[in-house]
C-alpha atoms as a PDB file:
ATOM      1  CA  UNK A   1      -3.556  25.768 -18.537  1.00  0.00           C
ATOM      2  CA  UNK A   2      -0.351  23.802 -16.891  1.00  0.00           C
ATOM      3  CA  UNK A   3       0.518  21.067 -18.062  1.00  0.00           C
ATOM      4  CA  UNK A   4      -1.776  17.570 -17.636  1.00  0.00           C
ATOM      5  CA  UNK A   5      -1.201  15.401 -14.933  1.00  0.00           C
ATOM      6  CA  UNK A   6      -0.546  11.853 -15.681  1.00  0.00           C
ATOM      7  CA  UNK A   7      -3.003   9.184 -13.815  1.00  0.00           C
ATOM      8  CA  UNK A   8      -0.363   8.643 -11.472  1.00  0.00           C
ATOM      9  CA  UNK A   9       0.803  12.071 -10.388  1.00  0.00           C
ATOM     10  CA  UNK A  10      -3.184  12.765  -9.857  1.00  0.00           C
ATOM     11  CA  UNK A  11      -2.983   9.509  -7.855  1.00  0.00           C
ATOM     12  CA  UNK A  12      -0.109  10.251  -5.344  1.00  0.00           C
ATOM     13  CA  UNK A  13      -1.367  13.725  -5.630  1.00  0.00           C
ATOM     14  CA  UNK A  14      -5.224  12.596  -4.291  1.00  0.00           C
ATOM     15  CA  UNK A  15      -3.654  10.115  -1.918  1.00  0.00           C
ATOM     16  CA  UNK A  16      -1.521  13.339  -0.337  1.00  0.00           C
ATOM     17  CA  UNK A  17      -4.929  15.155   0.009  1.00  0.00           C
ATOM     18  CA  UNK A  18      -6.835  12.275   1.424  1.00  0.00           C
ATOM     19  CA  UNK A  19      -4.030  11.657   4.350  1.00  0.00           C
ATOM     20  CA  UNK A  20      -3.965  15.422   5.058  1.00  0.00           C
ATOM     21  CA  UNK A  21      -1.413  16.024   8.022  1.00  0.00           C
ATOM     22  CA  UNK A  22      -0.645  11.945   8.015  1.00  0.00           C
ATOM     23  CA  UNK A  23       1.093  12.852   4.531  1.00  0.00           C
ATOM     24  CA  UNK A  24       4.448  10.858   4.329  1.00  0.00           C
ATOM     25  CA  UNK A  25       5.971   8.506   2.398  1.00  0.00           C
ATOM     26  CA  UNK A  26       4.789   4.919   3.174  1.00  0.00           C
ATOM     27  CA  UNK A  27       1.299   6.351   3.790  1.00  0.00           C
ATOM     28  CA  UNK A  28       0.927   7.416   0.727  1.00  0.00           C
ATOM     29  CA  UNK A  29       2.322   4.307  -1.145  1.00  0.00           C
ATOM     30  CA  UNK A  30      -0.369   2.532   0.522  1.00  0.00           C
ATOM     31  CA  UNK A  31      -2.789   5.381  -0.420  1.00  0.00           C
ATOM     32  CA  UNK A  32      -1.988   5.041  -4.181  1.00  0.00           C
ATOM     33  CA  UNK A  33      -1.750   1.451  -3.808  1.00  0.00           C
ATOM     34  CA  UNK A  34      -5.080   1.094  -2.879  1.00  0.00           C
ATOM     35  CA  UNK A  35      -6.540   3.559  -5.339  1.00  0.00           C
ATOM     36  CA  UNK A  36      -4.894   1.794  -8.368  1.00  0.00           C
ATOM     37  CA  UNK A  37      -5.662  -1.580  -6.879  1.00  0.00           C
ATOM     38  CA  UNK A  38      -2.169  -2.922  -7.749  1.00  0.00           C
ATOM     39  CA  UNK A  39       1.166  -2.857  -6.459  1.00  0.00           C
ATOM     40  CA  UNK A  40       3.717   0.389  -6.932  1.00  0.00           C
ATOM     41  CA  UNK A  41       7.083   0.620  -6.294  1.00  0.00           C
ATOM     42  CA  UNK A  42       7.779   2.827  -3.405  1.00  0.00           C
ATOM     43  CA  UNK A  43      10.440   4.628  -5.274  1.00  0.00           C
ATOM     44  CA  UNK A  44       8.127   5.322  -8.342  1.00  0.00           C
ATOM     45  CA  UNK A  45       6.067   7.253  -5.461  1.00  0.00           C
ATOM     46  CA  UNK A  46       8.558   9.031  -4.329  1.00  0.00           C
ATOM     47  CA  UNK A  47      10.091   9.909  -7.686  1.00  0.00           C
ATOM     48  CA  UNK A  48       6.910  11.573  -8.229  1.00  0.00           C
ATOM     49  CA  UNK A  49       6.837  13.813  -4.902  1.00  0.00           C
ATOM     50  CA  UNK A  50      10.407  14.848  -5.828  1.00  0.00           C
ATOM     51  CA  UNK A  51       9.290  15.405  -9.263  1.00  0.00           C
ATOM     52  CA  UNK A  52       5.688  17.148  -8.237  1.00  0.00           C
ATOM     53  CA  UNK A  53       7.932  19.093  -4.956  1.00  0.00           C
ATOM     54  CA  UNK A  54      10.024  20.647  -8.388  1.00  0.00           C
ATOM     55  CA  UNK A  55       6.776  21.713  -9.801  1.00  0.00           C
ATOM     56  CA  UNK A  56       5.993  23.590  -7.432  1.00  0.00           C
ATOM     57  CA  UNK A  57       2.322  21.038  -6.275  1.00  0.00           C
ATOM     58  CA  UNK A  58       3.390  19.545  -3.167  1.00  0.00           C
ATOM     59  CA  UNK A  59       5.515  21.108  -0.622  1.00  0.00           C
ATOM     60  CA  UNK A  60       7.426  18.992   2.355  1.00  0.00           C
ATOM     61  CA  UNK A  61       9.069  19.020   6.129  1.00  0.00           C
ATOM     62  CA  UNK A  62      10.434  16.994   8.290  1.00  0.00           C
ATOM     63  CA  UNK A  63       8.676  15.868  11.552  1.00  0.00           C
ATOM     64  CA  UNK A  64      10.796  15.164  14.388  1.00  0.00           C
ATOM     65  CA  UNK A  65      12.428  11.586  14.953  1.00  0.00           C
ATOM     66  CA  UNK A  66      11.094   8.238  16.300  1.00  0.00           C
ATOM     67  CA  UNK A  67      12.576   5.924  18.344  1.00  0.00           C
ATOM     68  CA  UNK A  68      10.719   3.276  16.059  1.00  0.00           C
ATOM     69  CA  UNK A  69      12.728   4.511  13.129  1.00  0.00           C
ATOM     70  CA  UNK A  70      16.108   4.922  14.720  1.00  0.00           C
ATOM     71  CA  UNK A  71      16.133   8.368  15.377  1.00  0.00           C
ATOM     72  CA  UNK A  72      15.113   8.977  11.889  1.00  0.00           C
ATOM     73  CA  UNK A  73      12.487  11.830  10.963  1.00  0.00           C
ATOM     74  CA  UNK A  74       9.416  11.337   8.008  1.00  0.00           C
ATOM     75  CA  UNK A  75       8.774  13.612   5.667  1.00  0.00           C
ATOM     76  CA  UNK A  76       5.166  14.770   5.246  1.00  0.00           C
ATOM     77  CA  UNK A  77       3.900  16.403   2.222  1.00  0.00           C
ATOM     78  CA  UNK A  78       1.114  18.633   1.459  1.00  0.00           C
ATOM     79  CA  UNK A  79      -0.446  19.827  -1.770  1.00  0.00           C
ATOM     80  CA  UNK A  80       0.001  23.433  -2.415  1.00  0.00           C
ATOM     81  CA  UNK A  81      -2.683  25.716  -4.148  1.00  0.00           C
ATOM     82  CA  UNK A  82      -0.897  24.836  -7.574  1.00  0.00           C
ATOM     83  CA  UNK A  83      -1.156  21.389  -6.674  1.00  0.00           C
ATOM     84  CA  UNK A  84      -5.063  21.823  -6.152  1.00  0.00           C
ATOM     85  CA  UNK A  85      -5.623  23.753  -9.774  1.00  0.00           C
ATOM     86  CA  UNK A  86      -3.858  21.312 -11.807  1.00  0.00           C
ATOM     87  CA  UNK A  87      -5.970  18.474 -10.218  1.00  0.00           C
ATOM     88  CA  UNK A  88      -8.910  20.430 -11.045  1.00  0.00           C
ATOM     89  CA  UNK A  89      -7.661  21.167 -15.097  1.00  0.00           C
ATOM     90  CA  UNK A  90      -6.902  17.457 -14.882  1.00  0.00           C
ATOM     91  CA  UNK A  91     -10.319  16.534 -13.659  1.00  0.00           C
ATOM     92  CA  UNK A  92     -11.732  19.273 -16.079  1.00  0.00           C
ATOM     93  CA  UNK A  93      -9.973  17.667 -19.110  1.00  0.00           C
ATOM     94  CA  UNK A  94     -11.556  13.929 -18.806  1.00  0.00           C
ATOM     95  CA  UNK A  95     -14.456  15.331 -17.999  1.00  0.00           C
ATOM     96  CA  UNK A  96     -14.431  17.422 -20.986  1.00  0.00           C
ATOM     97  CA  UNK A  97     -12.600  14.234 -22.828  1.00  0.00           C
ATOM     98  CA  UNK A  98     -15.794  12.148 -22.062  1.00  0.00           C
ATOM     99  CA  UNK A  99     -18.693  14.526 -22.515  1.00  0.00           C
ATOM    100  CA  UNK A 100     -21.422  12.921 -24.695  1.00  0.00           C
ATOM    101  CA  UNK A 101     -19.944   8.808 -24.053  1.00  0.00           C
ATOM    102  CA  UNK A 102     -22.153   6.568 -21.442  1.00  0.00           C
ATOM    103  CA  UNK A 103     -20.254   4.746 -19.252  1.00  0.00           C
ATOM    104  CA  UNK A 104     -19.473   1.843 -19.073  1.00  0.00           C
ATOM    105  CA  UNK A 105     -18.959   2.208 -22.957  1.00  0.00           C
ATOM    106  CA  UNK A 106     -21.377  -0.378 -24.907  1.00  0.00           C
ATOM    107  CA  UNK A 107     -21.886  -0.791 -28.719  1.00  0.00           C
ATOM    108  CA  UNK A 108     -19.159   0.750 -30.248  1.00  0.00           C
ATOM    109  CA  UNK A 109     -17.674  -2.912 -31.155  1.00  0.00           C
END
């Protein structure tokens, strides 16, 4: 098994799947933003593409240039197949993590 993905790399990594070909930068901020219900730094997101695009889980291009952003291109990410299995380990360990606990959890306290 690879190693665990934190609950934000599974975050910007889920947000990258949901957007599909709309994959880029601010999208997904927004994406993970509205997951987590609180605000990220956009440079925390894409610290983590450059850190998950190292790993080998998301893979990137450039699109072609707007005139809305100067002339400057995006660049749109996609989740690769390694990308996909360590989501699924993830998922697979809290699953496994919570087996036998209700939720929400009650009477412990």
């Amino acid at each position: 098994m690879a190693d665990i993905l934190g609950t934000f790399e599974q975050a910007v990594l889920l947000s990258v799947l949901r957007l599909g070909e709309d994959a880029y930068g601010r999208a997904i901020l927004r994406g993970v933003q509205e997951r987590l219900d609180r605000d990220v730094a956009a440079g925390a997101v894409h610290a983590t593409l450059e850190r998950l695009a190292k790993k080998g889980l998301v893979a990137s291009r450039l699109g072609t240039g707007t005139p809305m952003r100067g002339g400057r291109a995006r660049r749109f990410y996609k989740v690769q197949a390694k990308g996909v299995r360590a989501l699924n380990d993830a998922r697979a360990t809290a699953n496994s993590l919570w087996h036998g606990f209700g939720w929400p959890l009650k009477g412990y306290f």
